[in-house]
Protein backbone atom coordinates (compact mmCIF):
# COMPACT_ATOMS: atom_id res chain seq x y z
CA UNK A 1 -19.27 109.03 -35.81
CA UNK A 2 -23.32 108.51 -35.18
CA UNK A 3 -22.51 104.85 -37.39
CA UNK A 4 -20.01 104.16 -34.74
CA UNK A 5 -21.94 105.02 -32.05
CA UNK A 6 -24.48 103.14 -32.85
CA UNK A 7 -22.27 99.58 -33.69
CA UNK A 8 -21.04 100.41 -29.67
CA UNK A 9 -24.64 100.16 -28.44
CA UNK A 10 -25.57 97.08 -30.76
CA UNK A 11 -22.69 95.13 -29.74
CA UNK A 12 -23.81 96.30 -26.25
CA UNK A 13 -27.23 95.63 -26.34
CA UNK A 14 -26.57 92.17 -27.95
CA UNK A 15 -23.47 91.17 -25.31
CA UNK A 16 -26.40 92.19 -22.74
CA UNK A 17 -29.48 90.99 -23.84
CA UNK A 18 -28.58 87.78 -24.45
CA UNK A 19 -26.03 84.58 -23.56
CA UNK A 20 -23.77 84.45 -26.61
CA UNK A 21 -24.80 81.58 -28.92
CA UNK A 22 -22.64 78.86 -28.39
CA UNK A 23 -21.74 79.67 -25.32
CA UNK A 24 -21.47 77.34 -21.84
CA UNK A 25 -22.66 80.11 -19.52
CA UNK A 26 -25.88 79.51 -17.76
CA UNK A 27 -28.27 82.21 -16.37
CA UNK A 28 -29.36 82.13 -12.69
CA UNK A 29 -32.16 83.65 -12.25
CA UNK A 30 -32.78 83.38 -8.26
CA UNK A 31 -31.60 83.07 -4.82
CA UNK A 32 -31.43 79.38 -5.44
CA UNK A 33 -28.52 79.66 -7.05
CA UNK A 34 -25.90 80.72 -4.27
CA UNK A 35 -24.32 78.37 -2.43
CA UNK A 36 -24.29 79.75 1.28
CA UNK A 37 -21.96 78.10 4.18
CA UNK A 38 -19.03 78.79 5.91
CA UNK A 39 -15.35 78.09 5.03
CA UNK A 40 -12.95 77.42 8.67
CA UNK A 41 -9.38 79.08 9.08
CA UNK A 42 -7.20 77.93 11.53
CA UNK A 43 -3.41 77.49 12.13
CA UNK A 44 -0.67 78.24 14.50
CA UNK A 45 1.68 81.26 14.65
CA UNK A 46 4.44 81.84 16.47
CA UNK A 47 6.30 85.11 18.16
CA UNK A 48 3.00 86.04 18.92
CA UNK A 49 3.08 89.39 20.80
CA UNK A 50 2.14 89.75 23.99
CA UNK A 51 -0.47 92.18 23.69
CA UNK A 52 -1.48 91.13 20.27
CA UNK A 53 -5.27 89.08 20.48
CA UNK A 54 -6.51 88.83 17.03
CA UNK A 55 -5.30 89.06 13.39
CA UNK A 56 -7.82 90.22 10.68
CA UNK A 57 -8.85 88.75 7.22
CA UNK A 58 -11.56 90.12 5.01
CA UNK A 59 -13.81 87.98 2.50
CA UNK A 60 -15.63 89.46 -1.25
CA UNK A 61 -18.96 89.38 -1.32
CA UNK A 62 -21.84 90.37 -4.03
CA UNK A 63 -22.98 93.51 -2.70
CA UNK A 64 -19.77 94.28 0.67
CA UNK A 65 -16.53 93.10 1.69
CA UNK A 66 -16.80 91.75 5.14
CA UNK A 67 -14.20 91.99 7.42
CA UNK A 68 -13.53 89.26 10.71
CA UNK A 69 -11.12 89.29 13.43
CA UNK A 70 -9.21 85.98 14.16
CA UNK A 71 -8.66 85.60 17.45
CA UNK A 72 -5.69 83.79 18.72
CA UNK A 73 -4.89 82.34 22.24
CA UNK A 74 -1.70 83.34 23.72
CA UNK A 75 0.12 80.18 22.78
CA UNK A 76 -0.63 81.60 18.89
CA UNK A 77 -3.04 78.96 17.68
CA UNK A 78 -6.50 80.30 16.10
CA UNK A 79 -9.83 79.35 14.73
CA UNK A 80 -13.00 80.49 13.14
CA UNK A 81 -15.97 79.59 10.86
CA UNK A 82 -16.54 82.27 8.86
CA UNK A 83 -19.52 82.89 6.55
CA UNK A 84 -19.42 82.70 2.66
CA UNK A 85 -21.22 82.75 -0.42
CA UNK A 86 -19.76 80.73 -3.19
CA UNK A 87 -16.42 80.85 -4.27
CA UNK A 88 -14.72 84.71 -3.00
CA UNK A 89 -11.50 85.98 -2.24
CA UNK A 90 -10.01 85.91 1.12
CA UNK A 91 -7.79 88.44 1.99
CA UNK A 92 -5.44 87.60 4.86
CA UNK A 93 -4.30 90.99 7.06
CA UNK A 94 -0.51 89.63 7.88
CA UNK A 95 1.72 92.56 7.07
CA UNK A 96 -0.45 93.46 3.94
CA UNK A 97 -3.31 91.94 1.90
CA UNK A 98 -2.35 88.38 0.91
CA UNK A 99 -5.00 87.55 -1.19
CA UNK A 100 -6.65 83.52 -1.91
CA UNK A 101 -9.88 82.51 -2.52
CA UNK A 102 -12.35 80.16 -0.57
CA UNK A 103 -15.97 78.37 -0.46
CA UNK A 104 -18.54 76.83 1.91
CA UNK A 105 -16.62 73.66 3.04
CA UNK A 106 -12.90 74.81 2.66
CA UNK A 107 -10.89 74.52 5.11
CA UNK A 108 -7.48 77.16 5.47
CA UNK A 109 -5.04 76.09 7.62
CA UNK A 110 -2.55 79.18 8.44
CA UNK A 111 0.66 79.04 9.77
CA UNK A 112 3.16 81.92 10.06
CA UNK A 113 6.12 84.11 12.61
CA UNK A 114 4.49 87.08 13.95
CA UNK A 115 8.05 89.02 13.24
CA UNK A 116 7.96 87.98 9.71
CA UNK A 117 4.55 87.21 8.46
CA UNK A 118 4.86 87.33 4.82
CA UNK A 119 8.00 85.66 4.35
CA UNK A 120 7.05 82.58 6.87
CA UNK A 121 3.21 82.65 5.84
CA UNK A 122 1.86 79.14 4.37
CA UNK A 123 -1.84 78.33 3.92
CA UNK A 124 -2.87 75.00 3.21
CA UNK A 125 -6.24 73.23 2.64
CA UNK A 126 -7.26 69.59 2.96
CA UNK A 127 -6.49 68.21 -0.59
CA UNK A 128 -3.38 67.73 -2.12
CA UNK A 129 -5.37 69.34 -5.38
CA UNK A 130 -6.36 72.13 -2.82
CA UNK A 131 -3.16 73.16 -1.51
CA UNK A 132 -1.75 73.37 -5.37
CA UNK A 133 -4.41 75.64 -6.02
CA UNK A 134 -3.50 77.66 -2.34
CA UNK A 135 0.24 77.07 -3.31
CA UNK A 136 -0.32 79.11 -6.37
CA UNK A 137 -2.24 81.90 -4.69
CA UNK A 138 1.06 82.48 -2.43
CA UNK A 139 3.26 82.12 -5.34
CA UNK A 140 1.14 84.83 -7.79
CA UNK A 141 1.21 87.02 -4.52
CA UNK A 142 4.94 87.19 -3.97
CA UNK A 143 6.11 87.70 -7.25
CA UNK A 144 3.57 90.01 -8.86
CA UNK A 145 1.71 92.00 -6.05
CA UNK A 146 4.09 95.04 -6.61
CA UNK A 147 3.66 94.89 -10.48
CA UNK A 148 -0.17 94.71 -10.12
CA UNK A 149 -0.03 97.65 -7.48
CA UNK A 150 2.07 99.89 -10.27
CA UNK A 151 -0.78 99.14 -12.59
CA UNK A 152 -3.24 101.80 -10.76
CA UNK A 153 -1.00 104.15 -12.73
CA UNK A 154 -2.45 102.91 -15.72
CA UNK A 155 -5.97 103.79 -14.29
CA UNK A 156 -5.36 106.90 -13.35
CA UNK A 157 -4.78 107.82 -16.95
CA UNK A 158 -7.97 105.96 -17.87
CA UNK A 159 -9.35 108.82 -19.70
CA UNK A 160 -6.71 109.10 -21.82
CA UNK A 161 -6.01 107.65 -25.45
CA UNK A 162 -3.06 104.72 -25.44
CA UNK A 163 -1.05 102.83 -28.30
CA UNK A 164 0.01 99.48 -27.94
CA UNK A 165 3.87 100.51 -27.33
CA UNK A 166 2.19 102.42 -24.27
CA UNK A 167 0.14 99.57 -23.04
CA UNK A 168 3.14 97.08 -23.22
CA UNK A 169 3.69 97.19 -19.33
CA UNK A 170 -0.03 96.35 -18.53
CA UNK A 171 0.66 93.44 -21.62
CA UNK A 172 3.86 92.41 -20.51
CA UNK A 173 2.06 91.98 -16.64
CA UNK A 174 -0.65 90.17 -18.63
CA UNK A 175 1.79 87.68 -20.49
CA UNK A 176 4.53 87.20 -17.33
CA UNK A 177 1.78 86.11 -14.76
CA UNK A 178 -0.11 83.56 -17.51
CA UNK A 179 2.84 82.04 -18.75
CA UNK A 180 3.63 81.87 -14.40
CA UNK A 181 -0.16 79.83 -13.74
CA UNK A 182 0.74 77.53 -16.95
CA UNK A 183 4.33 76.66 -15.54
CA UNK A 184 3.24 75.68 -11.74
CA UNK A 185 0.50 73.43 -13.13
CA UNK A 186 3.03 72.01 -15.41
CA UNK A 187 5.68 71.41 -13.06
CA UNK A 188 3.39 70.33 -10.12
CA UNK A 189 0.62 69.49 -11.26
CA UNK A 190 -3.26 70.24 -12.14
CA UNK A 191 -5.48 72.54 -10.63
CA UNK A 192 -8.44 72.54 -10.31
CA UNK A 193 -9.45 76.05 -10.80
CA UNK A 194 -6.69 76.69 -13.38
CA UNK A 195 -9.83 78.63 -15.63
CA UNK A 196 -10.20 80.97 -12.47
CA UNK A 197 -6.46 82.46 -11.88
CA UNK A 198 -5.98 83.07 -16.11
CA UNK A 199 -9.53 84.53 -16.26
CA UNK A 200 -8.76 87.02 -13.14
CA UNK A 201 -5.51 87.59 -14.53
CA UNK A 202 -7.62 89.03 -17.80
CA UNK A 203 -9.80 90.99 -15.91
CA UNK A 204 -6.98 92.60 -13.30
CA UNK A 205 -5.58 93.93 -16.68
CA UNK A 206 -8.76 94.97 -18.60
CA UNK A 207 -9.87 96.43 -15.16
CA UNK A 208 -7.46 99.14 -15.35
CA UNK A 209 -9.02 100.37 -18.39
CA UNK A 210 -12.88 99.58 -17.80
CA UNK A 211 -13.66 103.22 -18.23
CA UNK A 212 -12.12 103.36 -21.95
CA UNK A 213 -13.60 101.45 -24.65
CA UNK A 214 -9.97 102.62 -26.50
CA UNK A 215 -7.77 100.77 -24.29
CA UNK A 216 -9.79 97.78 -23.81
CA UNK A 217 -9.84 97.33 -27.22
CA UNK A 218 -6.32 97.90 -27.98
CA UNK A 219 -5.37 95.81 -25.18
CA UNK A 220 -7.21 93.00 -26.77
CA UNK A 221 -6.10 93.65 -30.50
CA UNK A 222 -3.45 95.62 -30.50
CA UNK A 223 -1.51 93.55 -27.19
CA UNK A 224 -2.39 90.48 -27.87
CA UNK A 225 -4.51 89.88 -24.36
CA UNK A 226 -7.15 87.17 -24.64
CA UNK A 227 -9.61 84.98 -22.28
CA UNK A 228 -10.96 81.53 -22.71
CA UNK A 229 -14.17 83.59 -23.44
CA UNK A 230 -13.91 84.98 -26.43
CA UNK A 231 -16.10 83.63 -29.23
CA UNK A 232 -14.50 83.23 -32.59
CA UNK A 233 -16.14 83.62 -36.12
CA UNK A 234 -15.29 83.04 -39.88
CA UNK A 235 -13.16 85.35 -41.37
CA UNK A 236 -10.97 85.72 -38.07
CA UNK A 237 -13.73 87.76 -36.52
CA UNK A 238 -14.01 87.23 -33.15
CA UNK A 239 -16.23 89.15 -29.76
CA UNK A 240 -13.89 89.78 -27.07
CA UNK A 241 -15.12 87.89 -23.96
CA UNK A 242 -15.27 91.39 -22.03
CA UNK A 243 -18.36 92.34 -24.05
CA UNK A 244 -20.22 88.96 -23.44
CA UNK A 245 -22.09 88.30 -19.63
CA UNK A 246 -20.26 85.76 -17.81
CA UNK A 247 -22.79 84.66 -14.82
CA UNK A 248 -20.60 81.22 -14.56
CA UNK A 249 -17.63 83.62 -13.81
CA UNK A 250 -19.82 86.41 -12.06
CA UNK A 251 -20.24 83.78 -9.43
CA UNK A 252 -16.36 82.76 -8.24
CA UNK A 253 -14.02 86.11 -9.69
CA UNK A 254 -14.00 89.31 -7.42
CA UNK A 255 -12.02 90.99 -10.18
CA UNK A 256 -14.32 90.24 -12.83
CA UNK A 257 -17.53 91.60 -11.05
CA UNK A 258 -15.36 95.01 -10.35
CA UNK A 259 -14.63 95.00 -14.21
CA UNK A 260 -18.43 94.74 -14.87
CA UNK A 261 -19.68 97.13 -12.61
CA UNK A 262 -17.29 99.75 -14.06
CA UNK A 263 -17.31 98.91 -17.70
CA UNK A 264 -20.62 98.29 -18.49
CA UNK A 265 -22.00 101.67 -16.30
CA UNK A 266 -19.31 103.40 -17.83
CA UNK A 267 -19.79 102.20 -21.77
CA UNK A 268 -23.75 102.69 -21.54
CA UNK A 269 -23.51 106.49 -19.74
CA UNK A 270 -21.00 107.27 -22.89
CA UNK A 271 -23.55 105.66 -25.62
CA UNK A 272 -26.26 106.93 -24.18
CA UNK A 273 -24.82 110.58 -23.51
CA UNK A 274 -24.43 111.13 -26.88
CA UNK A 275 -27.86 111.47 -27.60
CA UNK A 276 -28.81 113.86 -24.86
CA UNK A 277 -29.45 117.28 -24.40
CA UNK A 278 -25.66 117.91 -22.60
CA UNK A 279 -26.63 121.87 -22.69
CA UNK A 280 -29.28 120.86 -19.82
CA UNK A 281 -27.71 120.62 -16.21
CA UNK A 282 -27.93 116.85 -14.87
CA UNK A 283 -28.08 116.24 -11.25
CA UNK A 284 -27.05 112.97 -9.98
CA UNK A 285 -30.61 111.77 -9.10
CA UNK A 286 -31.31 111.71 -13.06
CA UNK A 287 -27.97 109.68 -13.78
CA UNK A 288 -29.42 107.31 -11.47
CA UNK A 289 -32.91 107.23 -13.17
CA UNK A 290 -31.25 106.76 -16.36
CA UNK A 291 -28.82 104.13 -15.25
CA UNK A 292 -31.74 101.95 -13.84
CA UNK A 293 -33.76 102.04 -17.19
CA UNK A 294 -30.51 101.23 -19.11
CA UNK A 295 -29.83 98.02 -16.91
CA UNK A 296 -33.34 96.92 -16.45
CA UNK A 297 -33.73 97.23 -20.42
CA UNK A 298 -30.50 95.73 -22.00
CA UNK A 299 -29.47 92.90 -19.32
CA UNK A 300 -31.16 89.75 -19.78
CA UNK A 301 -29.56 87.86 -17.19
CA UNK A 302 -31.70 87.88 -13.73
CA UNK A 303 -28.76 87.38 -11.50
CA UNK A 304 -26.32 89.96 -13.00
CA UNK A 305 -28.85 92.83 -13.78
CA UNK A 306 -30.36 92.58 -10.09
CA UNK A 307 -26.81 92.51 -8.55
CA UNK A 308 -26.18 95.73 -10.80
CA UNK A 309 -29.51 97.38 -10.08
CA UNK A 310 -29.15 96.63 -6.21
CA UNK A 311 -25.55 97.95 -6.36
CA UNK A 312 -26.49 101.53 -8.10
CA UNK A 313 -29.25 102.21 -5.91
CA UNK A 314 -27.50 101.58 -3.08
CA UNK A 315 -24.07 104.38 -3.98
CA UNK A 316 -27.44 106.96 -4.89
CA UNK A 317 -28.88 107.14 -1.45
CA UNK A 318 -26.41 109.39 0.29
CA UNK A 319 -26.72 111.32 -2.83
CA UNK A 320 -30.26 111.66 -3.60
CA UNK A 321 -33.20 112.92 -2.22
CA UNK A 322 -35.33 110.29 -0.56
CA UNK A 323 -38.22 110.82 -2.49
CA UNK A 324 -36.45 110.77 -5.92
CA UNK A 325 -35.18 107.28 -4.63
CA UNK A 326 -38.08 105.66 -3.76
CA UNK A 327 -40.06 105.26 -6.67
CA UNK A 328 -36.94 103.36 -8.15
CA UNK A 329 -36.82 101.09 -5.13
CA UNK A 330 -40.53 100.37 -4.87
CA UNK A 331 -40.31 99.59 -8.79
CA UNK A 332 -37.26 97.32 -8.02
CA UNK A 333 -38.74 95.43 -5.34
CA UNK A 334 -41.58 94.69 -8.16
CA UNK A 335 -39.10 93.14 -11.06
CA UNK A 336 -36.46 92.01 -8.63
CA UNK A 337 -35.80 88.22 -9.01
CA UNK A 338 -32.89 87.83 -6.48
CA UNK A 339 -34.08 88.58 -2.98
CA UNK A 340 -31.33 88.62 -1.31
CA UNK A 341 -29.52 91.28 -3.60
CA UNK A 342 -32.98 93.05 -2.82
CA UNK A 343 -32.92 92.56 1.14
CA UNK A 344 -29.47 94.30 1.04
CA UNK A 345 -30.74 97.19 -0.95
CA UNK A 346 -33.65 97.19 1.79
CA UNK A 347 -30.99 97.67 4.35
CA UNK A 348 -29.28 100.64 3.40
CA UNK A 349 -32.50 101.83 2.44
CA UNK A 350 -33.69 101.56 6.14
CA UNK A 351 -30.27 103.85 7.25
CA UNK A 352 -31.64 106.55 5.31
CA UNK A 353 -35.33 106.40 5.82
CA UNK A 354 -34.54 108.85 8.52
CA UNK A 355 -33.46 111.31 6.35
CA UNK A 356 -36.47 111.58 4.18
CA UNK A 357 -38.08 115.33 3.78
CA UNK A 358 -39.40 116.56 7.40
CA UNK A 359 -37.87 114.12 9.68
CA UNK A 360 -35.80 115.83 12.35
CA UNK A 361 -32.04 116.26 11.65
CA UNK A 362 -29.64 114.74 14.16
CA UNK A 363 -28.07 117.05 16.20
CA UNK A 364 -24.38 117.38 16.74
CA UNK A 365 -21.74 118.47 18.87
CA UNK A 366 -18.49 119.75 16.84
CA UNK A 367 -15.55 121.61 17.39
CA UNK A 368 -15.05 125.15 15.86
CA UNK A 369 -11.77 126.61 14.66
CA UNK A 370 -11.38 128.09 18.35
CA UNK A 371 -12.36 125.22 20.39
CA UNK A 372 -16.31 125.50 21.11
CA UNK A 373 -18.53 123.17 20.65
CA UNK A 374 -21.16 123.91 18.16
CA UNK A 375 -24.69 122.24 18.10
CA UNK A 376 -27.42 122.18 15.59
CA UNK A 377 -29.80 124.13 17.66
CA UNK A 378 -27.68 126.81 17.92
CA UNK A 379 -28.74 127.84 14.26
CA UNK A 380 -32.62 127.57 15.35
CA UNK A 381 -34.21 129.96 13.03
CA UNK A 382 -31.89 129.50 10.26
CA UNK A 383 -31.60 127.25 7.28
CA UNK A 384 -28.73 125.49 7.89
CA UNK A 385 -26.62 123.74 4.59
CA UNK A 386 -24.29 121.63 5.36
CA UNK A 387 -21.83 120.46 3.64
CA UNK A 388 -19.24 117.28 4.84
CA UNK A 389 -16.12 117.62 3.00
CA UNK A 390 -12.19 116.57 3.56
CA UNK A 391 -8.93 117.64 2.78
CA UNK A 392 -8.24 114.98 0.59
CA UNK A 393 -11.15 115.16 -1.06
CA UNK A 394 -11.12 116.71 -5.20
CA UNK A 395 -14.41 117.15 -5.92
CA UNK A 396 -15.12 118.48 -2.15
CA UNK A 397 -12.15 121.10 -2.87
CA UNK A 398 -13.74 121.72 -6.57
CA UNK A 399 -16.77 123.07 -4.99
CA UNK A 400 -15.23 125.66 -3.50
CA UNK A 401 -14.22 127.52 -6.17
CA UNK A 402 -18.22 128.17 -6.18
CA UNK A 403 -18.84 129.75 -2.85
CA UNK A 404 -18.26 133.29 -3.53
CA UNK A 405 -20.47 133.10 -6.47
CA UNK A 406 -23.43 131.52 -3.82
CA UNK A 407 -22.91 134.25 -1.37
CA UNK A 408 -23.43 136.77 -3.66
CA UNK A 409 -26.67 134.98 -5.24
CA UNK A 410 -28.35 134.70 -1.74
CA UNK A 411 -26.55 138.21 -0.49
CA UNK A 412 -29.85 139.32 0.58
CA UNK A 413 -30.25 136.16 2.42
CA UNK A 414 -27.82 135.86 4.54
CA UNK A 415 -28.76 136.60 7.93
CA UNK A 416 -31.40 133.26 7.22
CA UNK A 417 -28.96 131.10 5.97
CA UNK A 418 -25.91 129.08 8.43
CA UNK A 419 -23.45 127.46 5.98
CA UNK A 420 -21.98 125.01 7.70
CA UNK A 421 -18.63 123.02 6.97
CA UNK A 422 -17.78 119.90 8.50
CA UNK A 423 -14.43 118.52 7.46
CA UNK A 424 -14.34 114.68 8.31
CA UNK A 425 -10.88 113.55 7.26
CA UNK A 426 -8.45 115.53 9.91
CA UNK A 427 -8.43 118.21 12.75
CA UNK A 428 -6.24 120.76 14.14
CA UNK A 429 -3.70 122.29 12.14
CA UNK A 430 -4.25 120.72 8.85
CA UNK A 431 -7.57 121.28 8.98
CA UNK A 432 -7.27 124.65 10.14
CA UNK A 433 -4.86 125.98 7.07
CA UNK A 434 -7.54 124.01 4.64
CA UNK A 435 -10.06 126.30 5.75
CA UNK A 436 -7.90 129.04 5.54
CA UNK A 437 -6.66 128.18 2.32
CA UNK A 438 -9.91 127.89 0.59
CA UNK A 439 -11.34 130.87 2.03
CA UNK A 440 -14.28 129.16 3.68
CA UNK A 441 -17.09 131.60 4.55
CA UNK A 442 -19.22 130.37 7.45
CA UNK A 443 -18.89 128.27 10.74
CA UNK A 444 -16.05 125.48 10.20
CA UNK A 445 -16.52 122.31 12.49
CA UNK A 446 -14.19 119.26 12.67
CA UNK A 447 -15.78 115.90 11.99
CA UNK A 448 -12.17 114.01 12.25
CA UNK A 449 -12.80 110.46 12.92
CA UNK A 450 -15.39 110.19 9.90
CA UNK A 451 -16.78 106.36 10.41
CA UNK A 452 -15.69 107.08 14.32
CA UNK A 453 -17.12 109.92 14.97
CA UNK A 454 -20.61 109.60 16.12
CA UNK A 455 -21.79 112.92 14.95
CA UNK A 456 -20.61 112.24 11.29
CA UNK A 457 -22.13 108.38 11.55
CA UNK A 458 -25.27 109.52 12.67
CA UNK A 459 -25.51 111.23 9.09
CA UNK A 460 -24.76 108.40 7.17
CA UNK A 461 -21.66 109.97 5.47
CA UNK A 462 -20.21 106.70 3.39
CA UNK A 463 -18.92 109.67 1.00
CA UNK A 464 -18.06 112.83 0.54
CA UNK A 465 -18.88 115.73 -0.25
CA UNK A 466 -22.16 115.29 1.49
CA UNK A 467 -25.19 117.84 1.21
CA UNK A 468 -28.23 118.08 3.34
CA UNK A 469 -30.27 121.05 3.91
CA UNK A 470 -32.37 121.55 7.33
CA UNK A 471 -34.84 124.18 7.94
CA UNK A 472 -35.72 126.81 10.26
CA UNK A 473 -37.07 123.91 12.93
CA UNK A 474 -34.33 121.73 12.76
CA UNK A 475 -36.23 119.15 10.01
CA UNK A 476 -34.56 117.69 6.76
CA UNK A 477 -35.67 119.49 4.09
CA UNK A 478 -33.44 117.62 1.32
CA UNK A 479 -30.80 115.14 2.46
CA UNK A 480 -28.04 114.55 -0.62
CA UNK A 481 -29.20 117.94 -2.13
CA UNK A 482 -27.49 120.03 -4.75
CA UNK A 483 -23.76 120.76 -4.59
CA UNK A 484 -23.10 124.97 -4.40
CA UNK A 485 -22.32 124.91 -8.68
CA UNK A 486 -26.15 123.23 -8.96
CA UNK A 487 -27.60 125.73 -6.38
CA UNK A 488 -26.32 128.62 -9.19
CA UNK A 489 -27.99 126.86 -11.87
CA UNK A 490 -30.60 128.49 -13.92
CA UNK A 491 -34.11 127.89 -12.33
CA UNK A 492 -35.48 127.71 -8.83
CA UNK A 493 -33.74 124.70 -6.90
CA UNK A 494 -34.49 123.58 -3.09
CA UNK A 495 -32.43 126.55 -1.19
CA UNK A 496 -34.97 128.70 -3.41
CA UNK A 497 -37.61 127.16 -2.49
CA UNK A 498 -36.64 126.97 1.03
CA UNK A 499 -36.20 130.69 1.45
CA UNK A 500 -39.60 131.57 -0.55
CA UNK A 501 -37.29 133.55 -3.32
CA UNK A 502 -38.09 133.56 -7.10
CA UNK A 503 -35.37 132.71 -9.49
């Protein structure tokens, strides 16, 4: 097992370190190497109705989807210049998410029937070569969206082992949309970013595995799925283009930079666990920790390990304390290469700066189960912990089960202590029989609205469940502190602290 192990992380550090030998992929290593404009979409539609103003479309980025409204005059024409970075996905909001790709200097010329969106909608650019390649995006749309949808069910079995015989739906989607790109070019001719569509069709499929070594790998021996990547040897040996950095195709495929945030956090935490001391309790701060050292060591390519680096940092704000985070940023902004990966770290950064140990908690106004409005000065005097959660939420719900256990360890403490739950997803009745059902012991408030609710947005909940624990004076003692199972960990944690009590 340890010699197995230990081939995983070689391969791994090797894929990472390293552009393959051979290989055509060259390794950006700064800012200079985006290309930055705008693309334009406009177009006519018809049947507009009459209270209808704007249609929406949303466009990839490195580090956020963006989403723009279209706006559209009431004869049903439209325009906009929209801002991009190299070659992304476009995803047009007509009836559902009708995804094609763009770059500085396109042009996407729209037209479709308000009553019937998707079955009228055509998209053309300003090339005959460019409106093959947009033809094709259409076609790949309306005869495989459903069978790419069906293959979440795949991922949500991610964790589990898979034979070939299993995996011949994801193979069969694999081989039916190829042999689909290689028959339009065929019949109508070439396009020019044939490599692109074949390469994101590999990476859709290996996606829904990028969190099992197992099924990548029978996917790509046992199935038969391969990419224009893969590097062959003598003897038949060959690396699997999945294990080698693409920065070439980092820079134009969506797909493939979801694959490569998932796969290669995923692969490294399992390597990498297995030499740790699992009997010691890990809070999310020292994943992070770990994760940075692990991509700032084995990546060798500027571009992808600062995109990677930029994009952990930013998920562990809401979920760890400030001061934990900053040393990592400040030793970021010292080895960073890409600034603007590193200006929109900076930015989230800045939303939680307010948040950092002492700084005053905003207050709130929140409805209780009965219908009052509930403040945060009303628990002046108190430590308050509160904890955002939803309905819908498993690992909010999973807590839970750990409450009565952290009454009874702060028993004697509770007259000082307000435990506060704020569910963010729902109101009213649903909300109401949640609480009830889980047996929730302390003042229930409705956050429904979540990004719309001003209370819950002026705590920077992104994601749930959310921790933060204020003291007596209404000041953040630890903003993404520990979940209720940490808190009944062995040794003193912040509530301990907090309330002056030895373990």
């Amino acid at each position: 097992m340890k010699k197995r192990v230990w081939s995983i992380v070689a391969v791994l550090c090797c894929s990472l370190g390293a552009r393959a030998q051979g290989g055509s992929e060259s390794l950006p290593k700064a800012d200079t190497a985006f290309n930055r404009g705008y693309f334009v979409v406009r177009g006519t539609s018809v049947n507009k109705p009459e209270k209808t103003e704007t249609w929406q479309l949303a466009v990839t980025d490195y580090i956020h989807n963006r989403t723009y409204d279209v706006p559209v005059a009431a004869n049903g024409a439209f325009e906009r210049k929209i801002p991009v970075t190299d070659i992304q996905d476009a995803y047009l909001y007509l009836g559902d998410a009708v995804t094609v790709f763009t770059c500085p200097g396109d042009t996407l010329s729209v037209f479709f029937d308000w009553n019937e969106p998707l079955e009228t909608l055509r998209v053309e650019g300003t090339t005959p070569e460019r409106n093959r390649e947009l033809a094709l995006c259409l076609e790949l749309y309306r005869k495989y969206r459903k069978r790419g949808l069906a293959l979440s069910d795949f991922r949500a079995r991610e964790n589990v082992s898979m034979t070939a015989s299993e995996l011949e739906p994801v193979k069969s989607y694999y081989e039916d949309r190829t042999k689909a790109i290689r028959d339009f070019v065929a019949e109508h001719g070439p396009v020019p970013r044939e490599r692109k569509f074949l390469e994101d069709t590999y990476y859709e499929v290996l996606y829904q595995g990028a969190a099992n070594t197992q099924w990548l790998d029978t996917l790509v021996y046992g199935c038969g799925v391969t990419s224009s990547g893969d590097l062959h040897g003598s003897g038949g040996r060959y690396l699997p283009a999945y294990r080698v950095l693409r920065p070439e195709l980092f820079r134009e495929s969506a797909i493939y930079r979801q694959f490569l945030e998932f796969f290669y956090v995923y692969s490294t935490t399992e390597c990498l666990n297995r030499f740790l001391d699992v009997t010691r309790q890990e809070d999310f701060s020292d994943r992070m920790i770990r994760q940075f050292r692990c991509t700032w060591g084995m990546i060798a390519a500027p571009l992808l390990r600062d995109w990677m680096i930029a994009r952990d940092l930013m998920k562990g704000y809401p979920y760890t304390p400030f001061d934990r985070m900053e040393p990592l940023y400040r030793e970021f902004e010292r080895i960073c290469e890409t600034p603007a990966f590193f200006s929109e770290l900076s930015g989230v950064r800045e939303q939680y700066v307010r948040f950092r140990p002492g700084s005053s908690a905003p207050d709130f106004e929140f409805p209780d189960t009965a219908g009052n409005t509930v403040r945060l000065s009303d628990f002046r005097g108190k430590l308050v912990y509160l904890d955002f959660w939803g309905t819908f939420c498993g690992p909010c719900i999973a807590q839970f089960s750990h409450l009565p256990a952290l009454h009874g360890k702060y028993k004697d403490y509770e007259k000082e202590i307000a435990y506060v739950y704020v569910c963010v997803d729902t109101g009213g009745k649903r909300w109401k029989d949640a609480v009830e059902r889980h047996g929730l012991q302390g003042v229930n408030l409705s956050g429904e609205g979540w990004e719309n609710n001003p209370w819950v947005k002026a705590y920077g909940v992104e994601g749930i469940p959310q921790y933060v624990l204020i003291d007596r004076e209404g000041k953040i003692i630890e903003y993404g502190c520990a979940m209720p199972s940490q808190l009944l960990g062995a040794g003193e944690n912040v509530l301990d602290r907090a309330l002056g009590r030895q373990p």
